[in-house]
N, C-alpha and C. Protein backbone atom coordinates (compact mmCIF):
# COMPACT_ATOMS: atom_id res chain seq x y z
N UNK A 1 132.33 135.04 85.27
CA UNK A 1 131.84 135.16 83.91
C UNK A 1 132.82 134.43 83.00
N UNK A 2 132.18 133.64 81.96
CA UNK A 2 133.02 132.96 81.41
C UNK A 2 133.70 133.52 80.24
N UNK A 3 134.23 133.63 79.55
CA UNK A 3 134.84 133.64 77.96
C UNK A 3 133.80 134.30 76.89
N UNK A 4 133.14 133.19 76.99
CA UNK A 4 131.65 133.49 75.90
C UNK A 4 131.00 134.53 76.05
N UNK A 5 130.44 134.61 77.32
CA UNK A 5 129.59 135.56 78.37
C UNK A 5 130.33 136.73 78.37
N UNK A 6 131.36 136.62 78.34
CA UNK A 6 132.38 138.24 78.31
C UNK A 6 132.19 138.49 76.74
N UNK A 7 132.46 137.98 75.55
CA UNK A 7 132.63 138.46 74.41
C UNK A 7 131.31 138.62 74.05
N UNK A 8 129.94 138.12 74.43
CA UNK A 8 128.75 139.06 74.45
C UNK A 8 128.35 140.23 74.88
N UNK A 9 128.90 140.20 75.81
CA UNK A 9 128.74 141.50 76.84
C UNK A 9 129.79 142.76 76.25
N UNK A 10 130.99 142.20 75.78
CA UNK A 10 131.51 143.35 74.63
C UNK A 10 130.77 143.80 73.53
N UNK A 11 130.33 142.61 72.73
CA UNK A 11 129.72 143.05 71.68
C UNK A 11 128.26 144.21 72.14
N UNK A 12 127.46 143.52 73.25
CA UNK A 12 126.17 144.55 73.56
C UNK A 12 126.87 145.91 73.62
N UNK A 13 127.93 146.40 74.63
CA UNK A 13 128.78 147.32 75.33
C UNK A 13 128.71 147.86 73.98
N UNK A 14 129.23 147.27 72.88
CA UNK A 14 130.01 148.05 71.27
C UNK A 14 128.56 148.76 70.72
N UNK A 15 127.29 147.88 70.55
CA UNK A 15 126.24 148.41 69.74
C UNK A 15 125.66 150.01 70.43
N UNK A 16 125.39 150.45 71.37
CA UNK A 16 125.21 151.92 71.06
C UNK A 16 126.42 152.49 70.49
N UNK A 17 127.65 152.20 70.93
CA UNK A 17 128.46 153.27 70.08
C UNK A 17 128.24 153.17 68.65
N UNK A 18 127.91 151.52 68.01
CA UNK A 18 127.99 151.97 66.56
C UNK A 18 126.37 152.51 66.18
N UNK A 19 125.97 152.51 67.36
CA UNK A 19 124.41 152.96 66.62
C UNK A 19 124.59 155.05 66.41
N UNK A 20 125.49 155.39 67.96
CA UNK A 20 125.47 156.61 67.49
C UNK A 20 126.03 156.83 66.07
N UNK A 21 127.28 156.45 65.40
CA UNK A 21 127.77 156.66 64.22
C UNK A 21 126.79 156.36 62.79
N UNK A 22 126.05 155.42 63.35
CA UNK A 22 124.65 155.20 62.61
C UNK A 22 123.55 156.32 62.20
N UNK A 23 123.51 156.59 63.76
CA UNK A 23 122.41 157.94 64.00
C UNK A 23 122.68 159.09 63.06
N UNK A 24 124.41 159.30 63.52
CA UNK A 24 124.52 160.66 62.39
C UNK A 24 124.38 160.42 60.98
N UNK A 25 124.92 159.44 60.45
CA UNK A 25 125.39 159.54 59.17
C UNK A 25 123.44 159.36 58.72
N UNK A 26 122.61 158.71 59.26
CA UNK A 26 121.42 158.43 59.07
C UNK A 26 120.77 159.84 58.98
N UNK A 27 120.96 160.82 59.76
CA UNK A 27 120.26 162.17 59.88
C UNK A 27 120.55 162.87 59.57
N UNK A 28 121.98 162.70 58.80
CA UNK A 28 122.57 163.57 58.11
C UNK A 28 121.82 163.49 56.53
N UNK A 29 121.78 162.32 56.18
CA UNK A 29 121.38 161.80 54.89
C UNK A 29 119.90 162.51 54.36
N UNK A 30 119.04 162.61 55.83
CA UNK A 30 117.76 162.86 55.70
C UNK A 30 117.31 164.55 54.94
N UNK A 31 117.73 164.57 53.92
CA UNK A 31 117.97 165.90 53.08
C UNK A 31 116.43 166.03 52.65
N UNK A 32 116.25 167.33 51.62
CA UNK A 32 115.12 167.58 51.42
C UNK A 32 115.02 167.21 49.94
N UNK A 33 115.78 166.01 49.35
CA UNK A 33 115.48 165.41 48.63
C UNK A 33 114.84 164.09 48.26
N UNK A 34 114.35 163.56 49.63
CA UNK A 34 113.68 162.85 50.23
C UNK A 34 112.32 163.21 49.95
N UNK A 35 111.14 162.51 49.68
CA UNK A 35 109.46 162.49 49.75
C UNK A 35 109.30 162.50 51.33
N UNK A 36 107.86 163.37 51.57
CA UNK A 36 107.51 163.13 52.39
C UNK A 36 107.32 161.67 53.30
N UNK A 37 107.37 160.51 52.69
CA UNK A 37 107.06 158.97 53.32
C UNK A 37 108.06 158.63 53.51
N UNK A 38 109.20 158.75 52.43
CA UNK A 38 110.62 158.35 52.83
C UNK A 38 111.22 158.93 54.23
N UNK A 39 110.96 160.39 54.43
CA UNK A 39 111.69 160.83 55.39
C UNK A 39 110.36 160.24 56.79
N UNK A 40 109.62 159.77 56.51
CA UNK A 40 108.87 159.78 57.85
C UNK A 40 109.08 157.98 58.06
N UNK A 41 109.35 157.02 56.80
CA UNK A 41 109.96 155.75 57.33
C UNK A 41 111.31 155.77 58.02
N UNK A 42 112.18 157.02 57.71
CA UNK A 42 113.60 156.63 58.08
C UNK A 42 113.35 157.25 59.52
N UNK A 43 112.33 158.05 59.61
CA UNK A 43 112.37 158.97 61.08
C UNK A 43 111.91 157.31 62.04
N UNK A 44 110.85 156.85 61.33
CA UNK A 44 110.09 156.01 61.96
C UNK A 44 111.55 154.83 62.89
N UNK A 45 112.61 154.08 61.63
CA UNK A 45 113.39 153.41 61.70
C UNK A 45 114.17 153.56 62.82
N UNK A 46 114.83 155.30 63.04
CA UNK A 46 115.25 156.09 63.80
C UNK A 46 114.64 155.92 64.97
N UNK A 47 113.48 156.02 65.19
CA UNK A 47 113.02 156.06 66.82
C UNK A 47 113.15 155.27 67.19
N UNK A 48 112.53 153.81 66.65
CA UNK A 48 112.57 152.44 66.85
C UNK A 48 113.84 151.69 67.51
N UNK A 49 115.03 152.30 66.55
CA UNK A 49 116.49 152.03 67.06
C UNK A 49 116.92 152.53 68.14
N UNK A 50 116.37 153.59 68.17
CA UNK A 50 116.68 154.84 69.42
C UNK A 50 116.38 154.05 70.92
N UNK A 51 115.27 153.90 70.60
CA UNK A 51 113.99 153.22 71.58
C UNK A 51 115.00 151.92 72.29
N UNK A 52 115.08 151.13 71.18
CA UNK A 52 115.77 149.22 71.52
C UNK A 52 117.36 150.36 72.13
N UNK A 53 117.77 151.19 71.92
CA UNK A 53 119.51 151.64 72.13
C UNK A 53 119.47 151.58 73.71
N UNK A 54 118.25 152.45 73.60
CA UNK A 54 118.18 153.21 75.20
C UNK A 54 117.74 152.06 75.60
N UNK A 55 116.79 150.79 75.89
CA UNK A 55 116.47 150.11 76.20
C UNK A 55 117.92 149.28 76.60
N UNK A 56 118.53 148.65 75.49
CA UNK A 56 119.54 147.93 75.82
C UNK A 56 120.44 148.63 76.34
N UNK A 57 120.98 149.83 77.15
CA UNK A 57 121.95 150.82 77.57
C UNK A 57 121.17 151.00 78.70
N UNK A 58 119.78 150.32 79.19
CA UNK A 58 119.31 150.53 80.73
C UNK A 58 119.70 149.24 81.35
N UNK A 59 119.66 148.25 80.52
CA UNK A 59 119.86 146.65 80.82
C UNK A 59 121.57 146.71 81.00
N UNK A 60 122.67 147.12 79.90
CA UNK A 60 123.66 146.86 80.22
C UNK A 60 123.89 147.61 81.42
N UNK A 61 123.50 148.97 81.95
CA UNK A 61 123.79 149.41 83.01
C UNK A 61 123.58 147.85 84.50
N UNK A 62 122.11 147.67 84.23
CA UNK A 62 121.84 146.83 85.36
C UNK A 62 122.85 145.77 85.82
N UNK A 63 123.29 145.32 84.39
CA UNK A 63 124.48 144.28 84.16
C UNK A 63 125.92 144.66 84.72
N UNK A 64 126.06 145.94 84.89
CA UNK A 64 127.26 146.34 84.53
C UNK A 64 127.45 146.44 86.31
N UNK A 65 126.43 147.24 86.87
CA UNK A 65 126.06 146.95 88.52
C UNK A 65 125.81 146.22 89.52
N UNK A 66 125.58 145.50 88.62
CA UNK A 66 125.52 143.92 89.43
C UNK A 66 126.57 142.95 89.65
N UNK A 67 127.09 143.06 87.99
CA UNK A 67 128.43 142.55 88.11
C UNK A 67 129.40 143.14 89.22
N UNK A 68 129.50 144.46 89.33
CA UNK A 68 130.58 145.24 90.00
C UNK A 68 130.37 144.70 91.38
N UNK A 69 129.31 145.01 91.85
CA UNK A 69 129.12 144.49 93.20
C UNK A 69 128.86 143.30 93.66
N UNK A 70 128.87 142.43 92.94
CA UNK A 70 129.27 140.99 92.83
C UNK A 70 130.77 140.28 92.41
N UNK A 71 131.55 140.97 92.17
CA UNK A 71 133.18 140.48 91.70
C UNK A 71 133.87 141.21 92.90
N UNK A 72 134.85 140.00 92.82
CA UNK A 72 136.00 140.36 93.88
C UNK A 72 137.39 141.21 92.95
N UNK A 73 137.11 141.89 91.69
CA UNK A 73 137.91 141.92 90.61
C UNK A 73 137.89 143.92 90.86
N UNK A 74 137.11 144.26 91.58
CA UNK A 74 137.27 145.80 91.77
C UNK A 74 137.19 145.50 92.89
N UNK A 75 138.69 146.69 93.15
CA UNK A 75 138.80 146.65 94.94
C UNK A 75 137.74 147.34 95.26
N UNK A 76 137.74 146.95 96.75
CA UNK A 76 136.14 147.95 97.50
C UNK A 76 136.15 148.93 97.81
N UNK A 77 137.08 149.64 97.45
CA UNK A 77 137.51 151.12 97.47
C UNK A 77 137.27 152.05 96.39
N UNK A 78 136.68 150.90 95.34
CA UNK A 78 136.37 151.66 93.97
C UNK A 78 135.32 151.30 93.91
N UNK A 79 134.56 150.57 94.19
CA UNK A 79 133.15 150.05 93.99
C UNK A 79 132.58 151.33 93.72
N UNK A 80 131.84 152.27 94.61
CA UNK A 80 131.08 152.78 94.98
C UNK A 80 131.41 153.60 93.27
N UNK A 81 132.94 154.24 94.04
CA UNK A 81 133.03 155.13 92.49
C UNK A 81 132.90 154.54 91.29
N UNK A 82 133.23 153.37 90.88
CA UNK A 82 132.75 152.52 90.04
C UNK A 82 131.16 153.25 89.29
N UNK A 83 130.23 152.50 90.60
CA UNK A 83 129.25 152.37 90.26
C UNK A 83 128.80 154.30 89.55
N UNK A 84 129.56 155.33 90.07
CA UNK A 84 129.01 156.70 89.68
C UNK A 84 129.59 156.74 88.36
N UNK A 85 130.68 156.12 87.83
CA UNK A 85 131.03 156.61 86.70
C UNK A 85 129.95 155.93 85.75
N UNK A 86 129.90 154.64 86.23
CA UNK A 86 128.91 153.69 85.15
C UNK A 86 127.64 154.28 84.37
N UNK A 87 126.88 155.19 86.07
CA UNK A 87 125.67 155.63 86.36
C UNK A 87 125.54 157.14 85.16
N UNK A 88 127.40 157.77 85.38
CA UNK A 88 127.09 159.07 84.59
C UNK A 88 127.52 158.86 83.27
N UNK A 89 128.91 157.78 83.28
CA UNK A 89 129.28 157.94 81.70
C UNK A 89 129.33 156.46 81.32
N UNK A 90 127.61 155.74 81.55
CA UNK A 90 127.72 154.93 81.03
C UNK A 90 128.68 154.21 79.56
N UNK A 91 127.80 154.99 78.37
CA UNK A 91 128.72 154.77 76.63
C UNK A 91 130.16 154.77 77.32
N UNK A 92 130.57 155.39 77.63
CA UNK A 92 132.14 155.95 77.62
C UNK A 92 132.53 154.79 78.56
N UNK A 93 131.98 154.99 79.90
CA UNK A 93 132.37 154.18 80.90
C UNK A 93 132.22 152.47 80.93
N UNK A 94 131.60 152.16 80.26
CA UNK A 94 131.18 150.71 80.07
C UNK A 94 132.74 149.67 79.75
N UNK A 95 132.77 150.52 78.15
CA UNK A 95 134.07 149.32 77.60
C UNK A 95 135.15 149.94 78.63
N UNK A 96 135.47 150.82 79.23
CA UNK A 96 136.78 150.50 80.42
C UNK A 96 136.37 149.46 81.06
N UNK A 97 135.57 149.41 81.96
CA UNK A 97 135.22 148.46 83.03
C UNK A 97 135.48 147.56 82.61
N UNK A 98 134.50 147.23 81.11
CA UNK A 98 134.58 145.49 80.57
C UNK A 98 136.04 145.00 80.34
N UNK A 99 136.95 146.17 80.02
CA UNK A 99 138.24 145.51 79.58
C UNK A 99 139.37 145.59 80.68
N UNK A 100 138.82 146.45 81.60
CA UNK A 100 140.03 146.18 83.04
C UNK A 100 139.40 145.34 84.31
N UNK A 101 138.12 145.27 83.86
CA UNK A 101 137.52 144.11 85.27
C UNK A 101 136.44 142.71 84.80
N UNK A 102 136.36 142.46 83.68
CA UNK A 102 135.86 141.29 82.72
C UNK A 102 136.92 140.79 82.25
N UNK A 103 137.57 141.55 80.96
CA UNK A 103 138.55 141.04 80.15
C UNK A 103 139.38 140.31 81.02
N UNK A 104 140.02 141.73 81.84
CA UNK A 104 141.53 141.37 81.70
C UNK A 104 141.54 139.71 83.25
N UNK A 105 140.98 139.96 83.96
CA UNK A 105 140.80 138.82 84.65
C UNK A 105 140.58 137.56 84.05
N UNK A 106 139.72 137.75 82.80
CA UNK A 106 140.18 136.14 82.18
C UNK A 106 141.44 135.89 81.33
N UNK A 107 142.51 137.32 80.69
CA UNK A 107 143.62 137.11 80.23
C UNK A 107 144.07 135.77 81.41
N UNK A 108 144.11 136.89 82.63
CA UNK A 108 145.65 136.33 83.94
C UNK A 108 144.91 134.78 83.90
N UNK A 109 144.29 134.33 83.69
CA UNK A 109 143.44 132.80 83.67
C UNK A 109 142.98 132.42 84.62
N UNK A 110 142.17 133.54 85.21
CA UNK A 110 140.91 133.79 86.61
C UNK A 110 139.85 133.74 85.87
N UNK A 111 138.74 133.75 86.84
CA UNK A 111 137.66 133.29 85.95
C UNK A 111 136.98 135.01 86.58
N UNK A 112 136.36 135.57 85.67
CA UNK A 112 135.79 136.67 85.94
C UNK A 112 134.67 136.16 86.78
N UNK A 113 134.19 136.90 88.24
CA UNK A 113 132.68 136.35 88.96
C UNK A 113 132.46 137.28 88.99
């Protein structure tokens, strides 16, 4: 993986986390000083985002599994466990991976595969 291809794949990795911080402050807001239409566009906005989050958080998983078992950058002794942490704590688990088996392999000036 090249340079470019890694600092996309951070940025995707980053958007659910900032969508959860989104989510709250968004549902927090949704008070009962709101009209009925207002609160049912922002609900509407809400699902929609929800919808594309989870969508893009099934794709980075696929990404994130494929990569693993395709790089020589996690020993094969972690693979497997690799792949369970990915599977359970994707959000959480994602930006480690990206930054100890993406990143840091293109720091040492390897090319991430």
């Amino acid at each position: 993986m090249n340079r470019s291809a890694a600092i996309l794949l951070a940025i995707a990795t980053a958007l659910p986390i900032v969508y959860i911080f989104y989510f709250f402050t968004a549902f927090d807001s949704m008070n009962g000083q709101m009209t009925q239409e207002e609160m049912q566009a922002k609900f509407d906005l809400l699902f929609r985002l929800h919808l594309g989050t989870m969508a893009l958080m099934v794709g980075l998983l696929v990404i994130y599994i494929a990569y693993l078992f395709k790089t020589e950058n996690v020993p094969k002794d972690k693979k497997v466990l690799w792949a369970v942490v990915l599977f359970l704590g994707n959000i959480l688990a994602m930006p480690v991976f990206w930054f100890l088996y993406v990143w840091k392999p293109l720091q040492r000036g390897g090319v991430a595969t």
